[in-house]
Protein backbone atom coordinates (compact mmCIF):
# COMPACT_ATOMS: atom_id res chain seq x y z
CA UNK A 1 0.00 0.00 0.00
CA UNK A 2 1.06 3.26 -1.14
CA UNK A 3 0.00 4.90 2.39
CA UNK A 4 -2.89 6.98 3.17
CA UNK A 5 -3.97 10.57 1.99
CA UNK A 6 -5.39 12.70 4.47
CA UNK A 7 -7.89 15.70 3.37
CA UNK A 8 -9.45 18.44 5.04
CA UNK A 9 -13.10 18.30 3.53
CA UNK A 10 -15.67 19.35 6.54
CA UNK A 11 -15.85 21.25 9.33
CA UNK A 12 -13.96 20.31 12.55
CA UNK A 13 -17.40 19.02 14.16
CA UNK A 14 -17.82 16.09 11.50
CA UNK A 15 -16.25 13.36 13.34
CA UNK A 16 -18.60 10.14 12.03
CA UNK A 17 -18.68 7.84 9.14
CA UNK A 18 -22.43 7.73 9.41
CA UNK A 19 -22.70 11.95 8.35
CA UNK A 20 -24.68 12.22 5.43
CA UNK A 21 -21.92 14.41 3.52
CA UNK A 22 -19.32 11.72 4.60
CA UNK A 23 -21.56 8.97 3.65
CA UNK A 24 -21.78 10.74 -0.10
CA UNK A 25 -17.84 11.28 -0.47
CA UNK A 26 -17.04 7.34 0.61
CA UNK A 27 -19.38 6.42 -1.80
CA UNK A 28 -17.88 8.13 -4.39
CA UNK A 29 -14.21 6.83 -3.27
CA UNK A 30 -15.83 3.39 -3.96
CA UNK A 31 -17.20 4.02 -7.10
CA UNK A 32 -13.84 5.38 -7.87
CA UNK A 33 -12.34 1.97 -6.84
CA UNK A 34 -14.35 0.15 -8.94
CA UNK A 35 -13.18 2.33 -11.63
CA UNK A 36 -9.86 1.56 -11.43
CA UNK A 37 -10.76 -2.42 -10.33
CA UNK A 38 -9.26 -1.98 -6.65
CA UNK A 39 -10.47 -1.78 -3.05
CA UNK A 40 -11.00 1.24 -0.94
CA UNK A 41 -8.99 -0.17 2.08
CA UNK A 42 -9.14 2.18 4.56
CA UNK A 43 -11.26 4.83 5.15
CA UNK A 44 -11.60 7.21 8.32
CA UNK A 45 -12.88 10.72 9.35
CA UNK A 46 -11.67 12.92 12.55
CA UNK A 47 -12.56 16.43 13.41
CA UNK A 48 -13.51 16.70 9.33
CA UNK A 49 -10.40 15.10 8.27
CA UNK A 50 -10.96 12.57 5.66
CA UNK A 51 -8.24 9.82 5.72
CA UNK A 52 -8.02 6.90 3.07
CA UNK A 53 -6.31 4.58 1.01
CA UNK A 54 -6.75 2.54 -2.24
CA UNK A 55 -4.87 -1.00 -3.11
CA UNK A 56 -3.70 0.72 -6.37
CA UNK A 57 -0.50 2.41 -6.34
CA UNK A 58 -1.38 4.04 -9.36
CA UNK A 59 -4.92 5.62 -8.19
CA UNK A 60 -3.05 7.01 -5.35
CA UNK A 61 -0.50 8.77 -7.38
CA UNK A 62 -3.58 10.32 -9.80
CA UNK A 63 -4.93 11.12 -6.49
CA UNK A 64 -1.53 13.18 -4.84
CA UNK A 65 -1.28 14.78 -8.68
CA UNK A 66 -4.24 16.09 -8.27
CA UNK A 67 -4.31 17.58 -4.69
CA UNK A 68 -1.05 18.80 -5.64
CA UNK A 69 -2.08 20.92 -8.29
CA UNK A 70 -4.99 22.04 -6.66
CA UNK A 71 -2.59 23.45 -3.83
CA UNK A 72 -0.59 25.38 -6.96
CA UNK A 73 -3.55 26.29 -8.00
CA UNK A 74 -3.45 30.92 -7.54
């Protein structure tokens, strides 16, 4: 495993996997797994940090890419 990515994505009182809005994003991480014909292996939320991580080295690296530009990003 490549290791895990950590986002900021809600506000600091989202601490549950159950949240609606979490609920929606894991989803979508799945659906992204099946994309890419791997397995969501991990997958946590504290204080609105998302943490998670794929089987596929590759989907993780498309996955850093893209955070990193966004962080270029003016």
């Amino acid at each position: 495993m490549a290791g895990v990515i950590e986002v900021d994505l809600f506000d600091e009182d989202v601490n549950t996997p159950g949240h609606p809005e979490v609920l929606k994003f894991k989803k979508l991480l799945e659906e992204v797994a099946e994309e890419y014909r791997c397995q969501l292996l991990s997958f946590e939320v504290e204080a609105g940090t998302v943490a998670f991580a794929f089987d596929s080295d590759e989907l993780m690296a498309k996955i850093l890419q893209l955070l990193q530009a966004k962080a270029d990003w003016p």
